[in-house]
N, C-alpha and C. Protein backbone atom coordinates (compact mmCIF):
# COMPACT_ATOMS: atom_id res chain seq x y z
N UNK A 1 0.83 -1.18 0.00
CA UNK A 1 0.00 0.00 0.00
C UNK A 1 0.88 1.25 0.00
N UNK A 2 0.30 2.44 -0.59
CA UNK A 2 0.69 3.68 -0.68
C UNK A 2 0.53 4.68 0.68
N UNK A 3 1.18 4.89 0.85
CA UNK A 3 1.13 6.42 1.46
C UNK A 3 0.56 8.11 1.12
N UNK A 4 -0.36 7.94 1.60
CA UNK A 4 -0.90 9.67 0.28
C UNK A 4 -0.97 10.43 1.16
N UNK A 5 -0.39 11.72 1.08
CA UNK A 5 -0.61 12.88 1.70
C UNK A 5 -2.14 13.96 1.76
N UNK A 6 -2.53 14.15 2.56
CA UNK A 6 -3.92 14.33 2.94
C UNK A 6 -3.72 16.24 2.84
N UNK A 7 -4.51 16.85 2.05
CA UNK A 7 -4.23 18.61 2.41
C UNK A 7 -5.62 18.77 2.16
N UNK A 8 -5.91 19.85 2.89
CA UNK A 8 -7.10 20.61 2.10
C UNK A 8 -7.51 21.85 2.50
N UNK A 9 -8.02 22.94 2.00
CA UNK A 9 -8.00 24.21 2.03
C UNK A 9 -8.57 24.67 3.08
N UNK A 10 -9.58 23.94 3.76
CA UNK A 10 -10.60 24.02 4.53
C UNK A 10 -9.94 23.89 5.58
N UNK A 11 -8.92 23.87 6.41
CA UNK A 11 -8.34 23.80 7.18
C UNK A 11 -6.89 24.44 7.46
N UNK A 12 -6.28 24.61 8.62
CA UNK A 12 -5.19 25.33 8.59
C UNK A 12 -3.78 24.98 7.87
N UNK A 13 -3.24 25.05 6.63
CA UNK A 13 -2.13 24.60 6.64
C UNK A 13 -1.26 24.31 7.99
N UNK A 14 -0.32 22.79 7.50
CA UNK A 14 0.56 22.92 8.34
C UNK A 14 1.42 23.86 8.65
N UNK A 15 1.94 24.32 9.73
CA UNK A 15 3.03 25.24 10.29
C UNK A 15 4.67 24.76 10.53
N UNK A 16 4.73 23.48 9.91
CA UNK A 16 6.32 22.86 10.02
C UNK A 16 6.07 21.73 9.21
N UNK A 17 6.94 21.15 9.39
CA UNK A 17 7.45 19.87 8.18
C UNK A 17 6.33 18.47 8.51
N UNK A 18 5.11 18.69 8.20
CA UNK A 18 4.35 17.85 8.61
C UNK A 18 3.07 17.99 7.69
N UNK A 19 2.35 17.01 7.83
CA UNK A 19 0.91 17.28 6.68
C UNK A 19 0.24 17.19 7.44
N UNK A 20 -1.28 17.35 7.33
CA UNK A 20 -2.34 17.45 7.52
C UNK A 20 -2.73 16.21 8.42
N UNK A 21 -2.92 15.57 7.66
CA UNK A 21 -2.97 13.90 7.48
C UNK A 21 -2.21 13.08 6.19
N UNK A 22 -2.13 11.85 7.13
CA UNK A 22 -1.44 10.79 6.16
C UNK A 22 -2.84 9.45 6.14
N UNK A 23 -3.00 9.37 4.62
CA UNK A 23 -3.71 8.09 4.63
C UNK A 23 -2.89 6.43 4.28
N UNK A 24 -2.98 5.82 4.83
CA UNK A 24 -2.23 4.54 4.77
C UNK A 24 -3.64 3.27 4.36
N UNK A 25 -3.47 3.43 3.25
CA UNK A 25 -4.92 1.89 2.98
C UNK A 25 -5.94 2.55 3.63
N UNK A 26 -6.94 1.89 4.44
CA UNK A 26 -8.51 2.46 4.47
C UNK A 26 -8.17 3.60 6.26
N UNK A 27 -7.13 3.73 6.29
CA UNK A 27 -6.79 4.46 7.81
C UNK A 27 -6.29 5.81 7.45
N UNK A 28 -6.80 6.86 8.22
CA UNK A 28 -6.52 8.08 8.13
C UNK A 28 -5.47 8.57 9.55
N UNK A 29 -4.83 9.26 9.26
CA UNK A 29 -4.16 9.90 11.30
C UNK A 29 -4.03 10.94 10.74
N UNK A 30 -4.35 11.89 11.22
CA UNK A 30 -4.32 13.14 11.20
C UNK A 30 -3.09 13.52 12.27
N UNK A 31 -2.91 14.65 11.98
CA UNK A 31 -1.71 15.51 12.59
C UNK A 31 -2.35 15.84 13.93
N UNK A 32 -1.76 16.59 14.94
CA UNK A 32 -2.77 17.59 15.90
C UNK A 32 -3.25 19.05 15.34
N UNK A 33 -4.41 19.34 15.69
CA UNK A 33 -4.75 20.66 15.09
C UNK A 33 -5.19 21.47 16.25
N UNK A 34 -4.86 22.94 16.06
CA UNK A 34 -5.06 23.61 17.43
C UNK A 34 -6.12 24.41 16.61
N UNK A 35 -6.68 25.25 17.71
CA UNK A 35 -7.32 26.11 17.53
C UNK A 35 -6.99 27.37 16.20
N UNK A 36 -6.68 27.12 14.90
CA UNK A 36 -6.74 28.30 14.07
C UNK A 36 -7.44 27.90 13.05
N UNK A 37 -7.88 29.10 12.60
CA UNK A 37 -8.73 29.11 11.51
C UNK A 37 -7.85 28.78 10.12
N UNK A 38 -9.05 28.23 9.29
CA UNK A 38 -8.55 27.65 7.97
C UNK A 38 -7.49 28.79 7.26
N UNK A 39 -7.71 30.56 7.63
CA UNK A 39 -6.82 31.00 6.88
C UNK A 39 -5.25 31.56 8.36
N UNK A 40 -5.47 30.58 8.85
CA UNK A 40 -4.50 30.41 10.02
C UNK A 40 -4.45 31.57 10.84
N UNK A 41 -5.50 31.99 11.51
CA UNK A 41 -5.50 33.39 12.70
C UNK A 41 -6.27 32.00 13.92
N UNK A 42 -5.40 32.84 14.83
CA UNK A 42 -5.50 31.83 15.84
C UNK A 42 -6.92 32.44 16.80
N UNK A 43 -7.66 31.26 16.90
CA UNK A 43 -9.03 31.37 17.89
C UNK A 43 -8.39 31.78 19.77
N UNK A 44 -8.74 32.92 20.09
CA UNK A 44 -8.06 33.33 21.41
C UNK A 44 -9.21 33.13 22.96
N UNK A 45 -10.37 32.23 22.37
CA UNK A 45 -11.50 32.67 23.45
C UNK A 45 -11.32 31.38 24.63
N UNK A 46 -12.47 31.00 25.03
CA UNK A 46 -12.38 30.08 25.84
C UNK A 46 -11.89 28.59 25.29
N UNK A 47 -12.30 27.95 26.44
CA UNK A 47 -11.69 26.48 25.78
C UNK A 47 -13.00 25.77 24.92
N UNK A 48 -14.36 26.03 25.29
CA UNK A 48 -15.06 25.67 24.21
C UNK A 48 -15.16 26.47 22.83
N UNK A 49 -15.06 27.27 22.52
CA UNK A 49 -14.43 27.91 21.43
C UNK A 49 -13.64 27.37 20.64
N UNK A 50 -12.32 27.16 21.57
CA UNK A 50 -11.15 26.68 20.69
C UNK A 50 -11.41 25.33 20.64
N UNK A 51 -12.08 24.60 21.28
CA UNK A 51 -12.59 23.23 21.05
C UNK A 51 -13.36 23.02 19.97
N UNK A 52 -14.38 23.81 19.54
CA UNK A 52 -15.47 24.07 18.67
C UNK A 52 -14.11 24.19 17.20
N UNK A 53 -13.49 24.65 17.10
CA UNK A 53 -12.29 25.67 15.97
C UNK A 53 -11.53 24.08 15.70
N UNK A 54 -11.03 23.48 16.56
CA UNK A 54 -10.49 22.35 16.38
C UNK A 54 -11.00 21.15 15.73
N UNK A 55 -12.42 20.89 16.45
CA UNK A 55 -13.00 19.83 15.53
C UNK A 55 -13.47 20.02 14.58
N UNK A 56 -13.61 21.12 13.85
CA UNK A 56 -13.84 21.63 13.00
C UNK A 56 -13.13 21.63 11.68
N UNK A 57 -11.95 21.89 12.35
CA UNK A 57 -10.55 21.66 11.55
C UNK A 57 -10.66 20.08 11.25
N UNK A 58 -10.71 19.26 12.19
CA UNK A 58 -10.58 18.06 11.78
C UNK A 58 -11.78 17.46 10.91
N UNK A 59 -12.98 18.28 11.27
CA UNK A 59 -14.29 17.48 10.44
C UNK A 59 -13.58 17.92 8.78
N UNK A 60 -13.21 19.30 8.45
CA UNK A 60 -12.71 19.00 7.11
C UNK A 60 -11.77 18.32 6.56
N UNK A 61 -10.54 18.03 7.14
CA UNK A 61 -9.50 17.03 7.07
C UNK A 61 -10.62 15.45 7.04
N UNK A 62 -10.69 15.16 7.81
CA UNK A 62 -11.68 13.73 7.41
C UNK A 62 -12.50 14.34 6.09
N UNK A 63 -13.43 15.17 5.95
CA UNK A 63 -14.37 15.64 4.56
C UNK A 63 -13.44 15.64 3.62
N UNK A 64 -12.03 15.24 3.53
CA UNK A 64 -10.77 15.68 2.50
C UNK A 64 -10.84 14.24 1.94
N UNK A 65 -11.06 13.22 2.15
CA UNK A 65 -11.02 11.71 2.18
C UNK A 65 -12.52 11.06 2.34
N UNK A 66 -13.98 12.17 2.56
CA UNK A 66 -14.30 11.51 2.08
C UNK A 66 -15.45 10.74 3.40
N UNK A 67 -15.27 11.04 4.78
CA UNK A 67 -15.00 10.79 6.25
C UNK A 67 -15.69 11.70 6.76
N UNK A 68 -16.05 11.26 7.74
CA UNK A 68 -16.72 12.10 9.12
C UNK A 68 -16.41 11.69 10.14
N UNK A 69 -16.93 11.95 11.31
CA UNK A 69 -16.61 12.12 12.76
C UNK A 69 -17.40 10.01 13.32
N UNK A 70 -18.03 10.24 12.12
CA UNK A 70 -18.59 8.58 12.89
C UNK A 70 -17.83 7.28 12.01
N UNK A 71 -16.23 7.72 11.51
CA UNK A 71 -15.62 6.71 11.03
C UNK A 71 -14.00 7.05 11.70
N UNK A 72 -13.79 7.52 12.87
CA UNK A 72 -13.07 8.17 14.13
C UNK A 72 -13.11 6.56 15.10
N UNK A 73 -11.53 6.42 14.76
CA UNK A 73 -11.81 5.11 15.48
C UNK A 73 -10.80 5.16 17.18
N UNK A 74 -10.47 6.27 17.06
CA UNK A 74 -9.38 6.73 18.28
C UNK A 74 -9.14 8.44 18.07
N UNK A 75 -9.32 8.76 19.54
CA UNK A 75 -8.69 10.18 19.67
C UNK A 75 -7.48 10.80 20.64
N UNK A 76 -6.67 11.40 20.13
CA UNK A 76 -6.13 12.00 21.14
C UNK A 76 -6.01 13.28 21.73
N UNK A 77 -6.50 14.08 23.19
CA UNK A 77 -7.13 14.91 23.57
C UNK A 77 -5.52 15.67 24.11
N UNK A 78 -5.19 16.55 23.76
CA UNK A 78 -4.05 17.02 24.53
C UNK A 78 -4.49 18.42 25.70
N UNK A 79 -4.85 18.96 26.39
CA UNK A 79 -5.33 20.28 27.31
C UNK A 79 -4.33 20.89 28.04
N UNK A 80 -4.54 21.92 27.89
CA UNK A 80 -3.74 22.84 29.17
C UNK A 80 -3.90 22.61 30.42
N UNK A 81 -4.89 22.47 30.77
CA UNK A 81 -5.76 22.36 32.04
C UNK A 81 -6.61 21.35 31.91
N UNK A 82 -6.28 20.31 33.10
CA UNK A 82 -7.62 19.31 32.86
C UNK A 82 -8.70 20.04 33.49
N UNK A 83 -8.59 21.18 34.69
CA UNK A 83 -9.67 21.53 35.24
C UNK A 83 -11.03 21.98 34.01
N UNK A 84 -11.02 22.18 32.69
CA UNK A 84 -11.77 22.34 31.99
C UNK A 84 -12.33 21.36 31.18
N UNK A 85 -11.96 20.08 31.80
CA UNK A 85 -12.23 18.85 30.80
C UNK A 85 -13.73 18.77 31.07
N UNK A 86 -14.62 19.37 31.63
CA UNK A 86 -15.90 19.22 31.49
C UNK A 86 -16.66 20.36 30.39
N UNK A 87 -15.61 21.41 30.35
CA UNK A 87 -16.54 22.28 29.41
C UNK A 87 -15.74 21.90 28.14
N UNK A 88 -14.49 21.06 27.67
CA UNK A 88 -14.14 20.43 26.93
C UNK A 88 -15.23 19.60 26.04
N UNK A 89 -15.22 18.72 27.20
CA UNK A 89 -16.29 17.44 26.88
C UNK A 89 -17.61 17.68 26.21
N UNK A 90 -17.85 18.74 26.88
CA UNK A 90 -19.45 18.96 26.23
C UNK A 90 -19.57 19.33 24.91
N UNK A 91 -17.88 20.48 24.39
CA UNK A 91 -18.16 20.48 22.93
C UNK A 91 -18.03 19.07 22.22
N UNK A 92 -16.84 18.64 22.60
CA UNK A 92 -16.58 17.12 22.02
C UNK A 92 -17.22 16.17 21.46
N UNK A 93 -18.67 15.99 23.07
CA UNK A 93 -20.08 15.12 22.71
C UNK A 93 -20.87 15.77 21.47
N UNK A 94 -20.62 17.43 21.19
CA UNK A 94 -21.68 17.34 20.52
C UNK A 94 -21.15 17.00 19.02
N UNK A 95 -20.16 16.77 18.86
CA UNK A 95 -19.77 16.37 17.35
C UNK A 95 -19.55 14.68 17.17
N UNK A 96 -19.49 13.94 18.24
CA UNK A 96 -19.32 12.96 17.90
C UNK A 96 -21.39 11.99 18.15
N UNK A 97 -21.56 12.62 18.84
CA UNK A 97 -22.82 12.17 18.97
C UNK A 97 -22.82 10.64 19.62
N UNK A 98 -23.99 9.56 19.11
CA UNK A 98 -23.85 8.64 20.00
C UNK A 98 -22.41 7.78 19.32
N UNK A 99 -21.75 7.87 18.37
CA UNK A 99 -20.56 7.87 17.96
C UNK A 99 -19.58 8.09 19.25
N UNK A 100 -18.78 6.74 19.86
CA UNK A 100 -17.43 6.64 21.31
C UNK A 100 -16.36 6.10 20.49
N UNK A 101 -15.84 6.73 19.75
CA UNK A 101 -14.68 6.17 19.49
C UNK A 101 -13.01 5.89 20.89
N UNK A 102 -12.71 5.85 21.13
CA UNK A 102 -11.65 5.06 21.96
C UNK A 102 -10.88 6.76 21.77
N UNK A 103 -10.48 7.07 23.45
CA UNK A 103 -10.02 8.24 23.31
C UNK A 103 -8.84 8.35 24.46
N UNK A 104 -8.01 9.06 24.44
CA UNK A 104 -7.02 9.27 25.37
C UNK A 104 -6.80 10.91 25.92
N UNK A 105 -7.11 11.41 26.91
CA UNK A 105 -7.33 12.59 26.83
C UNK A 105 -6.00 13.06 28.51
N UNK A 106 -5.10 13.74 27.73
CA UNK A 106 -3.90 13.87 28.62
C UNK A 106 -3.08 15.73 29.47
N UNK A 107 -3.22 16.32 30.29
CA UNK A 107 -3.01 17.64 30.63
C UNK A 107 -1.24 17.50 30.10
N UNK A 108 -1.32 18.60 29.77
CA UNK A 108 0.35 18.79 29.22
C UNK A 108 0.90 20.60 29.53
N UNK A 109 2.21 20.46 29.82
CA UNK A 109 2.18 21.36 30.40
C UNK A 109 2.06 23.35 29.24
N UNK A 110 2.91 22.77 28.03
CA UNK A 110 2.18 23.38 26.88
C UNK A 110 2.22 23.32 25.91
N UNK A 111 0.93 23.84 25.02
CA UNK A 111 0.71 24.08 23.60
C UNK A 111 1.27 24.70 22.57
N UNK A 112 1.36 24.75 21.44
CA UNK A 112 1.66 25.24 20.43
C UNK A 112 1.18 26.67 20.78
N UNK A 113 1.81 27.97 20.57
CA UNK A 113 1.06 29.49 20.37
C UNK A 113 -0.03 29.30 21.82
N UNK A 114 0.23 28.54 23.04
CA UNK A 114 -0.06 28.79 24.30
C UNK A 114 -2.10 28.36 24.20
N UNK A 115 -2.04 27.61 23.31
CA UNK A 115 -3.58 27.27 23.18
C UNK A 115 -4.46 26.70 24.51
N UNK A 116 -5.35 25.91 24.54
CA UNK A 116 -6.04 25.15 25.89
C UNK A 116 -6.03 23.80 24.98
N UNK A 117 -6.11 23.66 23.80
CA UNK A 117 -6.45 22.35 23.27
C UNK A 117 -5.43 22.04 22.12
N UNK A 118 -5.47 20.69 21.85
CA UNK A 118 -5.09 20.20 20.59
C UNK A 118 -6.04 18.70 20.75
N UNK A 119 -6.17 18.12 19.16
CA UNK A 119 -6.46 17.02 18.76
C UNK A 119 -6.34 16.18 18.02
N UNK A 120 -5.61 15.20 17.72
CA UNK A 120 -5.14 14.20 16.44
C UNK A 120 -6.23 13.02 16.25
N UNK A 121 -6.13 12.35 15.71
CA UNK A 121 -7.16 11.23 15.45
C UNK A 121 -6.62 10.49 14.44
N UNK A 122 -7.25 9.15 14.32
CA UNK A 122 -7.46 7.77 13.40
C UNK A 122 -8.70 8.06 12.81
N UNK A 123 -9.14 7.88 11.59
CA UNK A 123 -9.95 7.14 11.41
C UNK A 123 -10.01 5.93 10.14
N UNK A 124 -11.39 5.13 10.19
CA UNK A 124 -11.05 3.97 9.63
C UNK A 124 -12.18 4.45 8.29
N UNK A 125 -11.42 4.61 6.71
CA UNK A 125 -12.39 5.07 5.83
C UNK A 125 -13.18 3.53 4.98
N UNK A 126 -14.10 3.67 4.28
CA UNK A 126 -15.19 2.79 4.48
C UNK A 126 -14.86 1.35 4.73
N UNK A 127 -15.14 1.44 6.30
CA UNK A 127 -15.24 0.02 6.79
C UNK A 127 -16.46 0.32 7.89
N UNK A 128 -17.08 -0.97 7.75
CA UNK A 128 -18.34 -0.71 8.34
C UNK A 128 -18.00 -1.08 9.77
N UNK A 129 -19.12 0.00 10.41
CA UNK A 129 -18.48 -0.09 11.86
C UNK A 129 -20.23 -1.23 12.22
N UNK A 130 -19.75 -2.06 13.01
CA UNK A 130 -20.93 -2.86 13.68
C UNK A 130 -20.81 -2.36 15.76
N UNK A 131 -21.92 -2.62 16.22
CA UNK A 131 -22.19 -2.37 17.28
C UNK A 131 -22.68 -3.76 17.96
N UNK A 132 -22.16 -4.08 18.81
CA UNK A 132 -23.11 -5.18 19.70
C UNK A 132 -24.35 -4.76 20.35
């Protein structure tokens, strides 16, 4: 299998020697994406804000391939502060919906341009997801 480099306009170019996403066969990983807008000005408000700015970023990176938020088979949550992991969470739930993909969510001490969030992800492109 090939390696294809993942870009798309709708989202922030990368800022260093890195892409967007890399697709490998039916698997996507995305890079981490912080809070900036597609023409790269950085979101300065709260942490649901910049939470809202982030998945956002990533819903078009997956829309680049084709993908949405309910073919997200792992996440990784990076925060400034866990003390906000509840007003985190609540943006989070509302994009993934009854959609739990497998998540790891870790306080670090800091961000890129001093953000509250970052987020990378997997996802798995058309493979059918079954539920027990």
């Amino acid at each position: 299998m090939n390696l294809k480099i993942v870009s798309t306009s709708d989202a922030p170019a990368a800022i260093g020697p890195y892409a967007q996403a890399v697709r490998y066969g039916q698997l996507l990983f995305t890079s981490g994406q912080i809070p900036l807008t597609p023409a790269g000005e950085l979101v300065v408000g709260t942490i649901q804000e910049q939470t809202h700015q982030v998945l956002d970023n990533l819903k078009a990176v997956l829309a680049a391939e084709g993908a949405g938020f309910q073919d997200v088979i792992k996440t990784t949550v990076f925060l400034k502060d866990m003390n906000q992991f509840a007003e985190f969470n609540l943006v989070y739930a509302s994009y993934f919906g009854d959609h739990t993909p497998a998540r790891s969510t870790v306080e670090v001490a800091r961000l890129p341009k001093d953000v509250f969030v970052e987020i990378e992800l997997i996802a798995a492109i058309n493979v059918e997801t079954v539920r027990n």
